[in-house]
Protein backbone atom coordinates (compact mmCIF):
# COMPACT_ATOMS: atom_id res chain seq x y z
CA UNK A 1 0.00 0.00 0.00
CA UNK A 2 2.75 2.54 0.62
CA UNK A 3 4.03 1.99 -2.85
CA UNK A 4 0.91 2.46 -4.17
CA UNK A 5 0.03 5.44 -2.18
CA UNK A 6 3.94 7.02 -2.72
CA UNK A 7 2.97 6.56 -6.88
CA UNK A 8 -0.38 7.55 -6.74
CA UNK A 9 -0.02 11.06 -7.47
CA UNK A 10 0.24 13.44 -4.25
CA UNK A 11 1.74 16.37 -3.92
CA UNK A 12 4.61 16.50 -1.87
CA UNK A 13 2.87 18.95 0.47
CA UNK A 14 0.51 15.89 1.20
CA UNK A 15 0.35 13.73 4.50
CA UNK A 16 -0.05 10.26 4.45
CA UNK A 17 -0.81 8.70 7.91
CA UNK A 18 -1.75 5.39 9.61
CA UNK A 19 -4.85 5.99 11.77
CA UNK A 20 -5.30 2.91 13.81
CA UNK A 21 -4.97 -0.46 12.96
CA UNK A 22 -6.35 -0.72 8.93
CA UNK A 23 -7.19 2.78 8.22
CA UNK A 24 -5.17 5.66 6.92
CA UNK A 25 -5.60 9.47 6.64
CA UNK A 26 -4.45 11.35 4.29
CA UNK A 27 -3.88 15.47 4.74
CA UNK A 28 -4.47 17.76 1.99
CA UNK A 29 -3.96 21.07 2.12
CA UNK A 30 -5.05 23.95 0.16
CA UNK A 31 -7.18 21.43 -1.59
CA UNK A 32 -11.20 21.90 -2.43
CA UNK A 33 -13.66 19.54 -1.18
CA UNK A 34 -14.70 18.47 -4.88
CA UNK A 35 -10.90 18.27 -5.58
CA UNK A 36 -10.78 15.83 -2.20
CA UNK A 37 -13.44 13.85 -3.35
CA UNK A 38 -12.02 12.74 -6.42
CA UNK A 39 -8.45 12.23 -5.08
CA UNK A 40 -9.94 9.94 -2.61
CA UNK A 41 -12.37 8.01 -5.09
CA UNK A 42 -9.00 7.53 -7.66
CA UNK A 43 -7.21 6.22 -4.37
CA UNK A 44 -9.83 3.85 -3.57
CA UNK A 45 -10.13 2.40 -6.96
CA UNK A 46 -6.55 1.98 -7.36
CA UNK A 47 -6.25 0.42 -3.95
CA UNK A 48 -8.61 -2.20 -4.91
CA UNK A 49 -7.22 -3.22 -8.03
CA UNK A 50 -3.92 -3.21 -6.40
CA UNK A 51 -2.46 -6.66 -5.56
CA UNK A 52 -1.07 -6.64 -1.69
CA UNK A 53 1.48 -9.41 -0.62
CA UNK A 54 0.65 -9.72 3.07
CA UNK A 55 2.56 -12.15 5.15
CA UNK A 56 1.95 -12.73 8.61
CA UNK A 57 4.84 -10.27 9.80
CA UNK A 58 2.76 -7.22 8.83
């Protein structure tokens, strides 16, 4: 997920964050709601057509 999420397209002035134990939070500053939105749909989508390797060491 952190490749993913490193080639996915935010700008360096972006957070990326774990929050808890499976979810993450991403920061985005000087960015519009409807310009939110669609960053986080295109990160959803490519997150589930991305193939994880997960071993038990996670």
């Amino acid at each position: 997920m952190a490749d993913y999420l490193t080639n996915s397209g935010l700008r360096k002035n972006d957070t990326v964050a774990r929050w808890g134990g499976e979810e993450i939070v991403i920061l985005l500053p000087n960015t519009s709601l409807d310009d939110a939105y669609i960053m986080a749909r295109r990160l959803c989508e490519g997150l589930s057509q991305n193939k994880m390797h997960i071993t038990r060491f996670i």
